[in-house]
Protein backbone atom coordinates (compact mmCIF):
# COMPACT_ATOMS: atom_id res chain seq x y z
CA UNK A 1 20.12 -97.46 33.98
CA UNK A 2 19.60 -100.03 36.18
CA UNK A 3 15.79 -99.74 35.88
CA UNK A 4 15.78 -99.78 31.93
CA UNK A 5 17.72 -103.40 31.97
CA UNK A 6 15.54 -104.58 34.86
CA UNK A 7 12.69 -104.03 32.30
CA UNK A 8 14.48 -105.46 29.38
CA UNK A 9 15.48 -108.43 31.37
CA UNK A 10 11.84 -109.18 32.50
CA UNK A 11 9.73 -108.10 29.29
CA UNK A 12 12.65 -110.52 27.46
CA UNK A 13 11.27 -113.04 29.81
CA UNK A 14 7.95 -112.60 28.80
CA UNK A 15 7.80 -111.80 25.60
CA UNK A 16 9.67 -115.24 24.69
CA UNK A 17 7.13 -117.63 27.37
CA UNK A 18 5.26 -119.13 25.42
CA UNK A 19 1.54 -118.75 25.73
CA UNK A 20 -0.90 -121.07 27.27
CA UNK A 21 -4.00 -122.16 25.39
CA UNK A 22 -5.65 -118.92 25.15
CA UNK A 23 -6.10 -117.46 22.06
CA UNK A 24 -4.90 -113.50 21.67
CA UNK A 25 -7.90 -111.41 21.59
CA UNK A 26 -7.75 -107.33 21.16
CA UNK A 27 -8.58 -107.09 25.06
CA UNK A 28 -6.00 -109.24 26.20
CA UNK A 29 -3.20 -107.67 27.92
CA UNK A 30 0.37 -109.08 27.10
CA UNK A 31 3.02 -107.27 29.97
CA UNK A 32 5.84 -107.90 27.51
CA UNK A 33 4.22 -106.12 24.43
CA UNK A 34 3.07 -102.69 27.18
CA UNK A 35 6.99 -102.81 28.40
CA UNK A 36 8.63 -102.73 25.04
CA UNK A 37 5.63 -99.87 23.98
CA UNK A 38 6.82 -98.18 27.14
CA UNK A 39 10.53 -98.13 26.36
CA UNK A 40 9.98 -97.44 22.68
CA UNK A 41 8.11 -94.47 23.90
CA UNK A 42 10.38 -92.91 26.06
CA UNK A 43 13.42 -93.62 23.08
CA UNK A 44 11.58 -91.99 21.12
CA UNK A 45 10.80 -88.88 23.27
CA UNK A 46 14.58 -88.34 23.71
CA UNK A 47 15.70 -89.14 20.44
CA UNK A 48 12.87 -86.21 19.73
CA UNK A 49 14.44 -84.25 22.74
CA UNK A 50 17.56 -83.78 21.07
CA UNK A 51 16.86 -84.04 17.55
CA UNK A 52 13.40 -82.02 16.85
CA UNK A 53 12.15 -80.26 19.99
CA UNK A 54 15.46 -77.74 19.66
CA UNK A 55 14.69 -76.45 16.50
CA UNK A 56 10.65 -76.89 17.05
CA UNK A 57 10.97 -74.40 19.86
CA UNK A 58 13.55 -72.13 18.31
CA UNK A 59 11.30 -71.70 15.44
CA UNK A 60 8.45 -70.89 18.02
CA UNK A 61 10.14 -68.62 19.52
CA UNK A 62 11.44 -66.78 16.64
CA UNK A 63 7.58 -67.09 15.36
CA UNK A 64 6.06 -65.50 18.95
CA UNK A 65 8.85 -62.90 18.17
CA UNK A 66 7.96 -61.96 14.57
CA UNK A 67 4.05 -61.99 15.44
CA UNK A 68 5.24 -59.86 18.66
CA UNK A 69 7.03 -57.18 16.61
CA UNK A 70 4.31 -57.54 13.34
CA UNK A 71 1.33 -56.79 16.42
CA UNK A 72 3.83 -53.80 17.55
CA UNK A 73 4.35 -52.67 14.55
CA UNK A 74 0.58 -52.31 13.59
CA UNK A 75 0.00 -50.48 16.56
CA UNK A 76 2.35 -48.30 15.67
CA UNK A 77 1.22 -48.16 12.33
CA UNK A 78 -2.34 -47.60 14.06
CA UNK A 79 -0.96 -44.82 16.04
CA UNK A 80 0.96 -42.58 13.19
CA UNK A 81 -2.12 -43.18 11.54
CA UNK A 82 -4.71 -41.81 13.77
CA UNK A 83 -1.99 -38.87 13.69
CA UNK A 84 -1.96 -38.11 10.25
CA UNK A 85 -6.13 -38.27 10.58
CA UNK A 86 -5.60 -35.44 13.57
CA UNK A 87 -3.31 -33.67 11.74
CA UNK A 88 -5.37 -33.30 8.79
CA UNK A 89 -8.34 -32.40 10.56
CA UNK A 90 -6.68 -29.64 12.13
CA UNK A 91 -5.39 -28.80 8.92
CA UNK A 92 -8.92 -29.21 7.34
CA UNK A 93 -9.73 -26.44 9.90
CA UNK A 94 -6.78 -24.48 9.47
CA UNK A 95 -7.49 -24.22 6.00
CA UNK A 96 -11.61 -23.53 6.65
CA UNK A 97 -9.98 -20.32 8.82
CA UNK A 98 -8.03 -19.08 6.60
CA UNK A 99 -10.59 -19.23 3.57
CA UNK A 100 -12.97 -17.77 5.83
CA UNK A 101 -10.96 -14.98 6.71
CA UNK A 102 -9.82 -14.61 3.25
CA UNK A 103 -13.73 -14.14 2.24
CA UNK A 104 -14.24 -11.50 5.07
CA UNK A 105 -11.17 -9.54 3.67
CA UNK A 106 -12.76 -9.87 0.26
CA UNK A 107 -15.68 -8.51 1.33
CA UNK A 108 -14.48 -5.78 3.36
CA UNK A 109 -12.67 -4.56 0.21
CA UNK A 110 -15.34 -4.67 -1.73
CA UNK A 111 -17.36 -2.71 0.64
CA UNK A 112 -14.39 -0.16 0.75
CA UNK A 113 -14.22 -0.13 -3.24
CA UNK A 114 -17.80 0.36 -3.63
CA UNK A 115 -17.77 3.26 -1.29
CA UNK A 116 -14.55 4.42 -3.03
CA UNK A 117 -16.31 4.51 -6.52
CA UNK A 118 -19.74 6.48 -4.86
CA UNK A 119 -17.81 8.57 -3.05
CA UNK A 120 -16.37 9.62 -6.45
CA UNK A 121 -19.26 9.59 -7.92
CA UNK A 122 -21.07 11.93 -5.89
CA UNK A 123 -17.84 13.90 -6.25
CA UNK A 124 -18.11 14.06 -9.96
CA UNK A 125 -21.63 14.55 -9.54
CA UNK A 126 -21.05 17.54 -7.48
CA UNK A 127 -18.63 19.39 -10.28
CA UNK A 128 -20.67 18.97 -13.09
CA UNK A 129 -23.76 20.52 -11.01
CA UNK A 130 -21.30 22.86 -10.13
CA UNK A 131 -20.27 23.74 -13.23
CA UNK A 132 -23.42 23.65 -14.93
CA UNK A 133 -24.62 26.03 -12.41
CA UNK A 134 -21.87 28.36 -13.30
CA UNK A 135 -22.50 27.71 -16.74
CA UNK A 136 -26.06 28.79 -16.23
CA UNK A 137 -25.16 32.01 -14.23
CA UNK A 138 -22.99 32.81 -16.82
CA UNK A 139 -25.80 32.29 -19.69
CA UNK A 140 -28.00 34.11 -17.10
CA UNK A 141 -25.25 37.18 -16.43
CA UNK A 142 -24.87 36.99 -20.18
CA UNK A 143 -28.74 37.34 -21.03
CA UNK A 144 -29.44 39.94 -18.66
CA UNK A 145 -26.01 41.81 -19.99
CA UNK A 146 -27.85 41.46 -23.63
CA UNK A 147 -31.35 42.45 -21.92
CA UNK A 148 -30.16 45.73 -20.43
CA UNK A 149 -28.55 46.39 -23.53
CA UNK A 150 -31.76 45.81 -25.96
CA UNK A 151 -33.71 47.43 -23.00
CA UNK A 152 -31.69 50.76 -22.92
CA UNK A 153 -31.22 50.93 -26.53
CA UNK A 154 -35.14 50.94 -26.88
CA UNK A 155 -35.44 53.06 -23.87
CA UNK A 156 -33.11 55.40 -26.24
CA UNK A 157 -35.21 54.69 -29.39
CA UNK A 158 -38.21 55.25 -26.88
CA UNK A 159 -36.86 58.90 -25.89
CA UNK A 160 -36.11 59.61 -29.58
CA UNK A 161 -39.20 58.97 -30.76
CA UNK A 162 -41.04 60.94 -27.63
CA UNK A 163 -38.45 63.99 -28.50
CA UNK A 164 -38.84 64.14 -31.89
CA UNK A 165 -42.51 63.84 -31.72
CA UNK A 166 -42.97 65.67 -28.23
CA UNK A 167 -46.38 65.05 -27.73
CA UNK A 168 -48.67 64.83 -24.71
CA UNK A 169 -48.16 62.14 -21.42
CA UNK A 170 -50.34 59.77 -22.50
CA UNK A 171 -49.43 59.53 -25.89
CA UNK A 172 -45.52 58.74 -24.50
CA UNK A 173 -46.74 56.24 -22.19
CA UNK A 174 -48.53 54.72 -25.91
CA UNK A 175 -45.54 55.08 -27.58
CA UNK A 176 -43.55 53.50 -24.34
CA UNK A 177 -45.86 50.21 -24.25
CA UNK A 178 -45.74 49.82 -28.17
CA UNK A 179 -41.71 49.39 -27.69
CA UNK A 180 -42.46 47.71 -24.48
CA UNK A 181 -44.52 44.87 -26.55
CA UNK A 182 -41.83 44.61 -29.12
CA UNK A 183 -39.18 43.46 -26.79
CA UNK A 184 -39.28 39.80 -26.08
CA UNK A 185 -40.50 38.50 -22.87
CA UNK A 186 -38.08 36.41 -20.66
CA UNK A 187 -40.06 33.20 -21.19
């Protein structure tokens, strides 16, 4: 305190001397002008003190604070995200499994259904040769039956004929051909 009226004591003094015959230029230095520059200076510096620079650093701090937690919160962000992109990729290849194993399923069905369906195939296959080879040893049992039959009734008409007409060896064998000729070849 007693500094500041030491100063306003002596730049009083020369602020109010009057000037000799120089003239004022921009260079000049005047002591009582730099003194009251000085004290207005440092009034105003604590008149700032307790009026702004409160308030100018609380809303600096609460700034640094917000940008602080807005940076943290982007990391985070950042983070969850490059999650989500692991997650899906696994996912993604999850999913590429699975469909893969699906198709190989598919396919081994398909192979077993095809094989199925020649299988019975070859089984149906193998009854109707079956029965069309009973069928035909049935026409062929049936056809011989009928053969025999024609055969011994000519064989009869055959020994009729040679009885009734009882004539020499050779002429039966004649007579035996003729009947022969009359009954139908297999072909």
């Amino acid at each position: 305190m007693f500094i500041l009226n030491l100063l306003y004591n002596y730049s009083m003094v020369l602020l109010f001397q009057e000037p000799a015959h120089e003239k004022a230029t921009l260079l000049t230095v005047n002591p009582g002008l730099i003194i009251w520059t000085i004290i207005i200076f440092v009034l105003l510096l604590l008149l700032l003190r307790k009026i702004a620079w409160k308030p100018l650093l609380n809303s600096l701090n609460t700034r640094e604070t917000s940008i602080r937690s807005a940076i943290e919160s982007a990391e985070k962000l950042k983070d969850e995200a490059q999650q989500m992109i692991e997650e899906n990729r696994k996912n993604l290849a999850e999913a590429n499994a699975q469909s893969m194993k699906i198709i190989a399923e598919a396919r081994e069905i398909a192979a077993k259904e095809k094989d199925s369906i020649v299988d019975k195939a070859r089984e149906e296959v193998k009854k109707l040769n079956d029965q069309a080879m009973k069928e035909i040893q049935q026409e062929k049992d049936t056809a011989l039956s009928e053969l025999r039959s024609t055969v011994s009734e000519l064989a009869v008409k055959a020994a009729e004929l040679i009885i009734k007409q009882n004539l020499d060896e050779n002429k039966q064998k004649q007579i035996i051909d003729q009947y022969l000729d009359q009954v139908p070849s297999k072909n």
